[in-house]
C-alpha atoms as a PDB file:
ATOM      1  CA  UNK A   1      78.631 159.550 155.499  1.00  0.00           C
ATOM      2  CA  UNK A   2      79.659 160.061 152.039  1.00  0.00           C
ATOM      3  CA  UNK A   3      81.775 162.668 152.941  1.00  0.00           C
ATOM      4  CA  UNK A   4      83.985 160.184 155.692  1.00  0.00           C
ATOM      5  CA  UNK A   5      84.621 157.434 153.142  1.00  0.00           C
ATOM      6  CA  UNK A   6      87.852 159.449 152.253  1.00  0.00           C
ATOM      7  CA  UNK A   7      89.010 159.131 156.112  1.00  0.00           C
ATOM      8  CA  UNK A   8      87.636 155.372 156.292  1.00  0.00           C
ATOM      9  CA  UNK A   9      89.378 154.195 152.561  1.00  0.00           C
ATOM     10  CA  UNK A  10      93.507 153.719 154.035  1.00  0.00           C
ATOM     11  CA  UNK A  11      91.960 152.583 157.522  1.00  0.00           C
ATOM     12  CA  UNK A  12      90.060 149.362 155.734  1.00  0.00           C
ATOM     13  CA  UNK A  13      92.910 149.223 153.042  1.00  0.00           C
ATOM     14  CA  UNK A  14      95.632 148.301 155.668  1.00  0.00           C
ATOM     15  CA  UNK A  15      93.232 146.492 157.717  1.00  0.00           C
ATOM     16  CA  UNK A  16      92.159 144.495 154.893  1.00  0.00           C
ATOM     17  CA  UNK A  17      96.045 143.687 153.919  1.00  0.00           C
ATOM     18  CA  UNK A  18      96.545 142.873 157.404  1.00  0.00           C
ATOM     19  CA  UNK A  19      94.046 140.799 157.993  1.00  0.00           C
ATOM     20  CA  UNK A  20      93.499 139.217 154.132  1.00  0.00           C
ATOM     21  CA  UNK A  21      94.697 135.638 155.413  1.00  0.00           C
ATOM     22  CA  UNK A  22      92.225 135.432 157.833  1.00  0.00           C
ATOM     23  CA  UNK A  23      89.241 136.780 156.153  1.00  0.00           C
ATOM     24  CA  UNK A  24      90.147 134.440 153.009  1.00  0.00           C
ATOM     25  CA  UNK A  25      90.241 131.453 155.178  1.00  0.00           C
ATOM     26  CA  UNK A  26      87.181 132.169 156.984  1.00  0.00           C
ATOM     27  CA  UNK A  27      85.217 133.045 153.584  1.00  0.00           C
ATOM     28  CA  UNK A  28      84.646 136.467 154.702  1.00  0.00           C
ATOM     29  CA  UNK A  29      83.152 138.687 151.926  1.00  0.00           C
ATOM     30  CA  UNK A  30      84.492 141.968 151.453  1.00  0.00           C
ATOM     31  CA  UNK A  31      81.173 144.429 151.318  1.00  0.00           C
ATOM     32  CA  UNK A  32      78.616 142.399 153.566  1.00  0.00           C
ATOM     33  CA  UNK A  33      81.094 141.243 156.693  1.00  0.00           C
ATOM     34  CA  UNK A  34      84.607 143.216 156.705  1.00  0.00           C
ATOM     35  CA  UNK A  35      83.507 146.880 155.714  1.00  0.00           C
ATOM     36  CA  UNK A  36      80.393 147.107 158.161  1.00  0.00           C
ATOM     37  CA  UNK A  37      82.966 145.624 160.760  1.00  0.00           C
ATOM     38  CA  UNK A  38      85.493 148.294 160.044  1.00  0.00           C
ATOM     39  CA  UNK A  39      83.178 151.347 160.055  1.00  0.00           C
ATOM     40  CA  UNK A  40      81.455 149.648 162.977  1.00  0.00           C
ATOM     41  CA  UNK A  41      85.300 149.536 164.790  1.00  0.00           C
ATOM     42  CA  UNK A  42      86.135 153.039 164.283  1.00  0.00           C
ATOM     43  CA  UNK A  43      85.219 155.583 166.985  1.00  0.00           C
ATOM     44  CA  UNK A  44      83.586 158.979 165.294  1.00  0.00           C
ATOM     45  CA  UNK A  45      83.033 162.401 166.440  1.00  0.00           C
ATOM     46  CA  UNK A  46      81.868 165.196 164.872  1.00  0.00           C
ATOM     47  CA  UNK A  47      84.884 165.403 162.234  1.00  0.00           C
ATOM     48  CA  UNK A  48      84.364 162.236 161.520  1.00  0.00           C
ATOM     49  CA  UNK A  49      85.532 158.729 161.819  1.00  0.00           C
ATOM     50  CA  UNK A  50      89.102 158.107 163.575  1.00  0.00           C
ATOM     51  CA  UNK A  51      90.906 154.857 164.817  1.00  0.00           C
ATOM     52  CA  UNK A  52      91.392 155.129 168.401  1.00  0.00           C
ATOM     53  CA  UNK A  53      94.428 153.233 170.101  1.00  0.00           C
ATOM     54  CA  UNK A  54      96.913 150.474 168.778  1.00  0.00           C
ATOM     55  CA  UNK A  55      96.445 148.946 164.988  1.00  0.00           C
ATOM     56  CA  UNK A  56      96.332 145.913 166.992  1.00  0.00           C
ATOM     57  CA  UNK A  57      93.659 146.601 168.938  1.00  0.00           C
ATOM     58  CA  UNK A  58      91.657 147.836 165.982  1.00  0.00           C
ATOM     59  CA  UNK A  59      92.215 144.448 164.093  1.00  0.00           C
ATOM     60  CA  UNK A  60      90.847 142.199 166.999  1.00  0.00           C
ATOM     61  CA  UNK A  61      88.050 144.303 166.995  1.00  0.00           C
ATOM     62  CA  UNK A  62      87.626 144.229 163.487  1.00  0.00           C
ATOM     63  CA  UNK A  63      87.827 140.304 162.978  1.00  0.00           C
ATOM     64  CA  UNK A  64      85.905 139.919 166.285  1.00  0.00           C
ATOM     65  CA  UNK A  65      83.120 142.187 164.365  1.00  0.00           C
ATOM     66  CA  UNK A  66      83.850 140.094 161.292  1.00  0.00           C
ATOM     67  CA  UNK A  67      83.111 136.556 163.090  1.00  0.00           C
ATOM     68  CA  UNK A  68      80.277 137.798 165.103  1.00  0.00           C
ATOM     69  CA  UNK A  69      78.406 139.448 162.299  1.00  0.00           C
ATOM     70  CA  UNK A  70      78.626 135.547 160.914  1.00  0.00           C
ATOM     71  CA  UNK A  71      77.151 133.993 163.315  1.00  0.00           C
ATOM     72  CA  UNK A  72      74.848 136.638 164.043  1.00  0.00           C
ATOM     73  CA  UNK A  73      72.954 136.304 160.305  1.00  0.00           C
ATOM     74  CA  UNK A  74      73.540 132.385 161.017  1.00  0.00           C
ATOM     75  CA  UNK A  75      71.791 132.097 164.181  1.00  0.00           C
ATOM     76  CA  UNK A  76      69.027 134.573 162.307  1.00  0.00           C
ATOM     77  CA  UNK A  77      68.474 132.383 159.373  1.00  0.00           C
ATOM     78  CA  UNK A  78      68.283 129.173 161.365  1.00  0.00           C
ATOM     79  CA  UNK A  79      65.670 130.843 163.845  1.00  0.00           C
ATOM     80  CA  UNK A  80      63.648 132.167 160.253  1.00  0.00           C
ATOM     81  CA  UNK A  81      64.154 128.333 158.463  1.00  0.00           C
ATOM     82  CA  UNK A  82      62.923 127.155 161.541  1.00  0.00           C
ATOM     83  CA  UNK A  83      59.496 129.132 161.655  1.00  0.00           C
ATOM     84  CA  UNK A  84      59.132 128.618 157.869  1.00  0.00           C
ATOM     85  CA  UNK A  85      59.303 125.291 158.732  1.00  0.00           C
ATOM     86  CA  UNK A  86      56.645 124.877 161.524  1.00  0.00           C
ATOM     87  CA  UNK A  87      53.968 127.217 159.576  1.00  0.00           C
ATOM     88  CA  UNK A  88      54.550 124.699 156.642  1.00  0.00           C
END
């Protein structure tokens, strides 16, 4: 992996000043919701990672990643405060 970060760096840089509005408004953190969603968007062969198809495209997914990752460790920490709760 270390050796794609090179290829991944401008991808997330342009995504992340292209999508900075968003991500700010939604409270989005930077290393725990928008990077795993952008390695998580590109596609990857055996060269490594690439970004298939329109910026566009790869933005939606990336922000749809973003969001669902939230609610996703939301819906997981409600279900884990809610069996803390009934073994109490």
């Amino acid at each position: 992996m270390r050796s794609h970060v090179l290829a991944i760096v401008p991808l997330a840089e342009q995504a992340h000043t292209d999508l900075s509005d968003a991500l700010e408004e939604g409270g989005f953190t930077f290393d725990f919701d928008f990077i795993p969603a952008v390695v998580g968007a590109l596609d990857w062969s055996e060269y490594g990672p690439y970004r298939d198809g329109e910026p566009e495209q790869f933005l939606e997914t990336v922000i749809s990643a973003v969001a669902g990752r939230r609610r996703d460790v939301a819906a997981e920490a409600f279900v884990s405060e809610n069996l803390i709760a009934r073994e109490s």
